[in-house]
C-alpha atoms as a PDB file:
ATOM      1  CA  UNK A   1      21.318  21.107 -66.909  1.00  0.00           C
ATOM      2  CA  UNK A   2      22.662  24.759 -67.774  1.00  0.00           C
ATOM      3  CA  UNK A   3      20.802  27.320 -65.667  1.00  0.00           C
ATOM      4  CA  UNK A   4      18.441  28.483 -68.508  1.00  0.00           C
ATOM      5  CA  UNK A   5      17.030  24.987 -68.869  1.00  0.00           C
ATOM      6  CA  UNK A   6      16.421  24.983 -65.121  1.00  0.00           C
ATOM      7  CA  UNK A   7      14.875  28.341 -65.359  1.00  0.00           C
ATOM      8  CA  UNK A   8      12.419  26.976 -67.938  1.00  0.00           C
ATOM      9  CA  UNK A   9      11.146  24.205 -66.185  1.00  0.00           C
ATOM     10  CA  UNK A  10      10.692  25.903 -63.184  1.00  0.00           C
ATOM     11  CA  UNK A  11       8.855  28.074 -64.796  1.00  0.00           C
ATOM     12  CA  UNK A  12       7.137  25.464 -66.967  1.00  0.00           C
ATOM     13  CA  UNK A  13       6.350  23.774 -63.405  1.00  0.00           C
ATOM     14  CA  UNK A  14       4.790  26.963 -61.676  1.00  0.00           C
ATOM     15  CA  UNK A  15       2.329  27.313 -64.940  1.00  0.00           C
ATOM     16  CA  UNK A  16       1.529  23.787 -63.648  1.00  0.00           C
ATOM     17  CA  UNK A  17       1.115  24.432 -60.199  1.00  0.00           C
ATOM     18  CA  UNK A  18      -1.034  27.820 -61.665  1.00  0.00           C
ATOM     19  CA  UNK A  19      -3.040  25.879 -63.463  1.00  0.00           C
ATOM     20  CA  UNK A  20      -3.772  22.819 -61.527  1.00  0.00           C
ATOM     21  CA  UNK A  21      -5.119  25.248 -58.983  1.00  0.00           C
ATOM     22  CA  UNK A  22      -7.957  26.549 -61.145  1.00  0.00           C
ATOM     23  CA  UNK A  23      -9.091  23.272 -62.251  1.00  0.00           C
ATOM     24  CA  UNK A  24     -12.011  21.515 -60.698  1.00  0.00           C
ATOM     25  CA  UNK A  25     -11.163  17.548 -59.013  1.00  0.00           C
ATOM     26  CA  UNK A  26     -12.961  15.639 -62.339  1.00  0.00           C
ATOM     27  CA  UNK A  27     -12.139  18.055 -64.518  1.00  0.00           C
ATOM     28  CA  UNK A  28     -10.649  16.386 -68.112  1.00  0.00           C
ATOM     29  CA  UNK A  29      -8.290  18.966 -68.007  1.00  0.00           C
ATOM     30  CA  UNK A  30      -6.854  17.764 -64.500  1.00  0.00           C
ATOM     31  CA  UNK A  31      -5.997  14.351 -65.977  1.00  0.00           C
ATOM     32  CA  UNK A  32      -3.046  16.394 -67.875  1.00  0.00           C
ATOM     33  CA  UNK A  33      -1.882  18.706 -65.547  1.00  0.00           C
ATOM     34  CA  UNK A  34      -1.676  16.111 -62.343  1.00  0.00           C
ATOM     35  CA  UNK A  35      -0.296  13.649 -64.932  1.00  0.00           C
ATOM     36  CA  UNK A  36       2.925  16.218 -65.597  1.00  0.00           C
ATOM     37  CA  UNK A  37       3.252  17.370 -61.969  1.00  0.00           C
ATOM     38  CA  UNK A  38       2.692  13.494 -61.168  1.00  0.00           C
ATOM     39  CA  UNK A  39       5.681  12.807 -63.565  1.00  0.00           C
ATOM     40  CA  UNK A  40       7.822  16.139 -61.871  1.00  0.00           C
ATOM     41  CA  UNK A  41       7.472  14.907 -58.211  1.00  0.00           C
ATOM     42  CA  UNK A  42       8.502  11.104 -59.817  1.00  0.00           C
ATOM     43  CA  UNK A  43      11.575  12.525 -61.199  1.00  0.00           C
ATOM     44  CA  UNK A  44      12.546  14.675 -58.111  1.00  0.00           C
ATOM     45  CA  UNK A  45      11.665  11.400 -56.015  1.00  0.00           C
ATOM     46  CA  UNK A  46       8.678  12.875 -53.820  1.00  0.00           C
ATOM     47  CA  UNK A  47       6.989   9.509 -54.337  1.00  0.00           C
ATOM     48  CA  UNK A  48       3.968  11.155 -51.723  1.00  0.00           C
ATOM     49  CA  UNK A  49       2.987  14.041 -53.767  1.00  0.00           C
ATOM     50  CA  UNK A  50       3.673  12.241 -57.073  1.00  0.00           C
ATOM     51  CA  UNK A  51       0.995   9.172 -55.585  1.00  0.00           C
ATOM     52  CA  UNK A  52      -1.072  12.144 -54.575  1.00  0.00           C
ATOM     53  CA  UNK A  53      -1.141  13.973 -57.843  1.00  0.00           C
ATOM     54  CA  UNK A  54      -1.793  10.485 -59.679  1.00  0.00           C
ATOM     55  CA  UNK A  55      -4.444   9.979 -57.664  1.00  0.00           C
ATOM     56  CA  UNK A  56      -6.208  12.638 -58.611  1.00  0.00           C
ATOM     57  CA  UNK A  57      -5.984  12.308 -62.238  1.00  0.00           C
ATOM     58  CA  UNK A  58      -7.613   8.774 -61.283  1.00  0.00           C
ATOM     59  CA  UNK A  59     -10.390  10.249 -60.000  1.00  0.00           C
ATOM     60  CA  UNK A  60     -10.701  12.614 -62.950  1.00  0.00           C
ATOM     61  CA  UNK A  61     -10.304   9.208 -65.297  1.00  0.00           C
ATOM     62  CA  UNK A  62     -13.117   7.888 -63.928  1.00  0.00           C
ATOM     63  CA  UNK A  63     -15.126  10.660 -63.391  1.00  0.00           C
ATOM     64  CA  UNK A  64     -14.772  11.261 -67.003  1.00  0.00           C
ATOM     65  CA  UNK A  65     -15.535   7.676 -68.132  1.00  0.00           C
ATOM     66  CA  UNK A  66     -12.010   7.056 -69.088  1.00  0.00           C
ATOM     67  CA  UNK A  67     -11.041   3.765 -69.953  1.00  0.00           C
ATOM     68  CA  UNK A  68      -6.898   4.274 -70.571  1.00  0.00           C
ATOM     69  CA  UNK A  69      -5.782   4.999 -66.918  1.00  0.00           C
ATOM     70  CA  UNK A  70      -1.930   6.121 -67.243  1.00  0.00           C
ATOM     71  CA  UNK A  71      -2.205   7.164 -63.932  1.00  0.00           C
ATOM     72  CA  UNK A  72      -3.626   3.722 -62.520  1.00  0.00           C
ATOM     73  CA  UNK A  73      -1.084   2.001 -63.972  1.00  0.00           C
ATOM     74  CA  UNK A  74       1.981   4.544 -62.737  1.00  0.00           C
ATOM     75  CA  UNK A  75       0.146   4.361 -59.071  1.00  0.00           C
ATOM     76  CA  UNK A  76       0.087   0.191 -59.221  1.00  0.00           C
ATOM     77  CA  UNK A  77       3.867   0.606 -60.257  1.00  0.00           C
ATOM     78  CA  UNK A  78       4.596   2.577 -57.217  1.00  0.00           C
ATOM     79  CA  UNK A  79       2.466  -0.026 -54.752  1.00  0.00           C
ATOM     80  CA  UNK A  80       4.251  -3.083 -56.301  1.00  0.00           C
ATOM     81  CA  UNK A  81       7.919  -1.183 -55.690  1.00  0.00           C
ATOM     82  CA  UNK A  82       6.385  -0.432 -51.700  1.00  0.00           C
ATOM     83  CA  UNK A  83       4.766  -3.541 -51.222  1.00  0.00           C
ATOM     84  CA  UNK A  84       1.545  -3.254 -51.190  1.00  0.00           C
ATOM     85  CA  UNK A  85       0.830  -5.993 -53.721  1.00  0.00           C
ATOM     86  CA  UNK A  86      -2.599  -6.830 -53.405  1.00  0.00           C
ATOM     87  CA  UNK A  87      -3.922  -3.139 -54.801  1.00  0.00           C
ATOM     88  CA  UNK A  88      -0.998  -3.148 -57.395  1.00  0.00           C
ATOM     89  CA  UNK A  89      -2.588  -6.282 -58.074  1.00  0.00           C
ATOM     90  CA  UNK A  90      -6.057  -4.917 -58.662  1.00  0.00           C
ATOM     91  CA  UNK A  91      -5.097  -1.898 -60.051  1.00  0.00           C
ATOM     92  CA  UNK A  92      -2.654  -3.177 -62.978  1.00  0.00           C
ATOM     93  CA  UNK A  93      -5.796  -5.727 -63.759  1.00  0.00           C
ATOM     94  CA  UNK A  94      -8.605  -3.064 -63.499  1.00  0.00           C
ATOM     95  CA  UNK A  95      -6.045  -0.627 -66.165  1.00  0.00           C
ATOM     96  CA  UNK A  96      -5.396  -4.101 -68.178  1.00  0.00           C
ATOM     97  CA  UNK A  97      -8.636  -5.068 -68.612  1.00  0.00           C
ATOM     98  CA  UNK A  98      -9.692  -1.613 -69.355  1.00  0.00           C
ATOM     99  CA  UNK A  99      -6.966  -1.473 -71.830  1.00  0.00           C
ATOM    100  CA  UNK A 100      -8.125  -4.585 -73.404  1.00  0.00           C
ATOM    101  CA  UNK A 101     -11.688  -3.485 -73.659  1.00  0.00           C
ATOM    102  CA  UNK A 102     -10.742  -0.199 -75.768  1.00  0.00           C
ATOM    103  CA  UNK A 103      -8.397  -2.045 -77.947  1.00  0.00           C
ATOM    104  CA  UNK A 104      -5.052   0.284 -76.322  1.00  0.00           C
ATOM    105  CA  UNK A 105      -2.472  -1.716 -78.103  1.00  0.00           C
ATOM    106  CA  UNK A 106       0.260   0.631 -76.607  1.00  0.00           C
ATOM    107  CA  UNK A 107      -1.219   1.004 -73.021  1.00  0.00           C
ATOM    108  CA  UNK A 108      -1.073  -2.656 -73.129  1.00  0.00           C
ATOM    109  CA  UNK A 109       2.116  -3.373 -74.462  1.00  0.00           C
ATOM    110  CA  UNK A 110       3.346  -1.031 -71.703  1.00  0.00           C
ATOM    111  CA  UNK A 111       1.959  -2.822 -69.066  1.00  0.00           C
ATOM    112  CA  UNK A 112       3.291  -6.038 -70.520  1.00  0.00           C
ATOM    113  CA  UNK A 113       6.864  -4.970 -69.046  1.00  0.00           C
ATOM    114  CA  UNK A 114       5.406  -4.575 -64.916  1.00  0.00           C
ATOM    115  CA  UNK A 115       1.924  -6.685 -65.179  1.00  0.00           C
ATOM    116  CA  UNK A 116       3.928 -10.061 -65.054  1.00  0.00           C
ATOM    117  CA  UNK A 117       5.877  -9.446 -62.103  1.00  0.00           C
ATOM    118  CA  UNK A 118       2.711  -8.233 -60.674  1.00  0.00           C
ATOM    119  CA  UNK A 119       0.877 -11.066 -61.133  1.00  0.00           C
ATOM    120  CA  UNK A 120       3.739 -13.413 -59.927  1.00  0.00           C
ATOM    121  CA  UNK A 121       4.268 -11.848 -56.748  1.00  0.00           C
ATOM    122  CA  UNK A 122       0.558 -11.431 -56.056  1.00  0.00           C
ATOM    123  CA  UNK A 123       0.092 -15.394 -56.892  1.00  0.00           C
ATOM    124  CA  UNK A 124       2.966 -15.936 -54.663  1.00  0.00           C
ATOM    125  CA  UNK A 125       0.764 -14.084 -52.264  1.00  0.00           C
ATOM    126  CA  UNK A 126      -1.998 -15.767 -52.604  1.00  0.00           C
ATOM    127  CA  UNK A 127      -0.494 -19.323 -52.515  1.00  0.00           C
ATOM    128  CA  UNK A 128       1.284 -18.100 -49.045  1.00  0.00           C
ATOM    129  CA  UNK A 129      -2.349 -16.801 -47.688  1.00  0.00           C
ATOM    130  CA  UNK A 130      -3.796 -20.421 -48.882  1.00  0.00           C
ATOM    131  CA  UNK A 131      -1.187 -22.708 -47.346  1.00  0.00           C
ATOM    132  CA  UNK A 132      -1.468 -19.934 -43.927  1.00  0.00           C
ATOM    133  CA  UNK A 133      -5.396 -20.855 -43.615  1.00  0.00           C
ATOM    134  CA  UNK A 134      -4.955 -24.320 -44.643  1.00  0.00           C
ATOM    135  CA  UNK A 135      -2.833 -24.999 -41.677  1.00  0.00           C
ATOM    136  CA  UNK A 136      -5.279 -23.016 -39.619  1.00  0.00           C
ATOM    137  CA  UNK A 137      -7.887 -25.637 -40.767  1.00  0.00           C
ATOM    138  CA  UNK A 138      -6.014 -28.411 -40.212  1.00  0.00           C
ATOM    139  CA  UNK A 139      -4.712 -26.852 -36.731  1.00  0.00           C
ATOM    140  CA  UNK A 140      -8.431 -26.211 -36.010  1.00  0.00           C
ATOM    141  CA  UNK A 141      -9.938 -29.735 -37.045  1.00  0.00           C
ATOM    142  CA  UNK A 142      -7.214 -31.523 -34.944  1.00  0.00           C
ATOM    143  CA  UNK A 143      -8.111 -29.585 -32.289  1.00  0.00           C
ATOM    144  CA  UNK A 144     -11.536 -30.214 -32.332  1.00  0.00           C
ATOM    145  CA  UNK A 145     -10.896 -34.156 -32.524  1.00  0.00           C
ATOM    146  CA  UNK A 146      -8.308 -33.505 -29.036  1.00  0.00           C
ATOM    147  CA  UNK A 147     -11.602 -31.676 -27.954  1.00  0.00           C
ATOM    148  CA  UNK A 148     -14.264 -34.032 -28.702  1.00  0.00           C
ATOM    149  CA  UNK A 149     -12.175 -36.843 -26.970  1.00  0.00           C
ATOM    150  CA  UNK A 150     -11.480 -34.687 -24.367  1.00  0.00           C
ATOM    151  CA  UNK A 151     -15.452 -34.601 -23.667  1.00  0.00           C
ATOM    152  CA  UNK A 152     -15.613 -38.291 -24.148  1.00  0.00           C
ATOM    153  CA  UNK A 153     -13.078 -38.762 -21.676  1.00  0.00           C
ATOM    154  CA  UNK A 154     -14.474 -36.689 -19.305  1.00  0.00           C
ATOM    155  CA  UNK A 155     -18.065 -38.004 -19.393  1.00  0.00           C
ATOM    156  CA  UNK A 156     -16.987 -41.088 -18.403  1.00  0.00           C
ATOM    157  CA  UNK A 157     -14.587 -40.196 -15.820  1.00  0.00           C
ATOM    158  CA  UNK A 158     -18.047 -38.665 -14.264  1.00  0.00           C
ATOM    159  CA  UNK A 159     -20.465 -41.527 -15.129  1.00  0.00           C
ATOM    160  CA  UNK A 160     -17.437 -43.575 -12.936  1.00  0.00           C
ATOM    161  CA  UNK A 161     -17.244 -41.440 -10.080  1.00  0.00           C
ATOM    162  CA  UNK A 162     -20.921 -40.977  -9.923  1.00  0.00           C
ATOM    163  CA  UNK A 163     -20.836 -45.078  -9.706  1.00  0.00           C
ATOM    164  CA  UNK A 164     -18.378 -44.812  -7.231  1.00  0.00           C
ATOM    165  CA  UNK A 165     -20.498 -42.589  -4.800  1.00  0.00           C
ATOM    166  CA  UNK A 166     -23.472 -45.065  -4.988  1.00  0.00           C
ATOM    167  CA  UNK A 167     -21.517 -47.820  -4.354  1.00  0.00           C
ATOM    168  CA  UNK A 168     -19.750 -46.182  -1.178  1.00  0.00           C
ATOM    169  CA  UNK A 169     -22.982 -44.988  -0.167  1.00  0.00           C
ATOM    170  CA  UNK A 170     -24.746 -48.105  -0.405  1.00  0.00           C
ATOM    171  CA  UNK A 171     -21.299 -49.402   1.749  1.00  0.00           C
ATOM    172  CA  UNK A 172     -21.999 -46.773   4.152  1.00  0.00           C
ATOM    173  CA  UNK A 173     -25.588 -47.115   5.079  1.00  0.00           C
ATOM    174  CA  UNK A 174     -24.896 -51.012   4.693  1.00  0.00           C
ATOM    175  CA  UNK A 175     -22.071 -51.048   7.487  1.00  0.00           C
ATOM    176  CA  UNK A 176     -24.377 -48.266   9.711  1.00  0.00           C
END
């Protein structure tokens, strides 16, 4: 970029900055501005303030009874790429549905390109947290049986003993 063009978004970026700190948190106006700066800190790589300035216009979505969340669905994006899975998960299908509701052909079609690798690696998930507590089931019931038979065994290693006392006291006071 030649130096004027980095003068003017500078610039352009402090009239952000300006005006994001005269707006209220819910605000409609907020969705707009943290949107941009959200998109600024995403290009410079600051994924923390980017996530923080998405958040906000969240918050200002749903204060507002928004039902096209640009923001949700650029905040489930960044999730997915760290990991966290489960909220991109519910945060792609909260902005989908949403998106489905209001008839947003575009929003959808744009979520058409992440939501499926979404939804596979959350599935994926979810099959690996399945087969996890199934084994813990099965882990658990077989140990109960070992239990169980463990009592069993037990009780009659006692009910034989105690019949071994009588009988050597009976011997004793017999022979005395």
């Amino acid at each position: 970029m030649s130096p004027n063009k980095n003068e003017a978004n500078e610039e352009n970026c402090n009239h952000l900055f300006e005006a994001y700190q005269h707006l209220k948190p819910g605000d409609r106006q907020t969705v707009f501005v943290s949107i941009l700066l959200a998109d600024i800190y995403g290009r410079e790589k600051n994924v923390e303030a980017q996530k923080q300035y998405l958040i906000a216009s969240v918050i200002s979505d749903i204060r507002n009874s928004v039902k096209e969340y640009l923001a949700l669905q650029q905040s489930a994006v960044i999730l997915f790429e760290e990991g966290d899975t489960k909220r991109a998960y519910a945060y792609m299908d909260h902005a989908m549905n949403d998106a489905v509701f209001c008839n947003a052909c575009q929003r959808t079609i744009a979520m058409a390109d992440v939501w499926p690798a979404i939804e596979k690696s959350h599935e994926r998930e979810t099959k690996s947290r399945t087969l996890r507590l199934t084994a813990a089931l099965v882990l658990i019931g077989l140990m109960s049986i070992f239990l169980l038979v463990m009592i069993v065994y037990t009780r009659r290693r006692v009910v034989e003993l105690h019949a071994i006392r009588a009988r050597l006291s009976n011997t004793t006071f017999a022979s005395a």
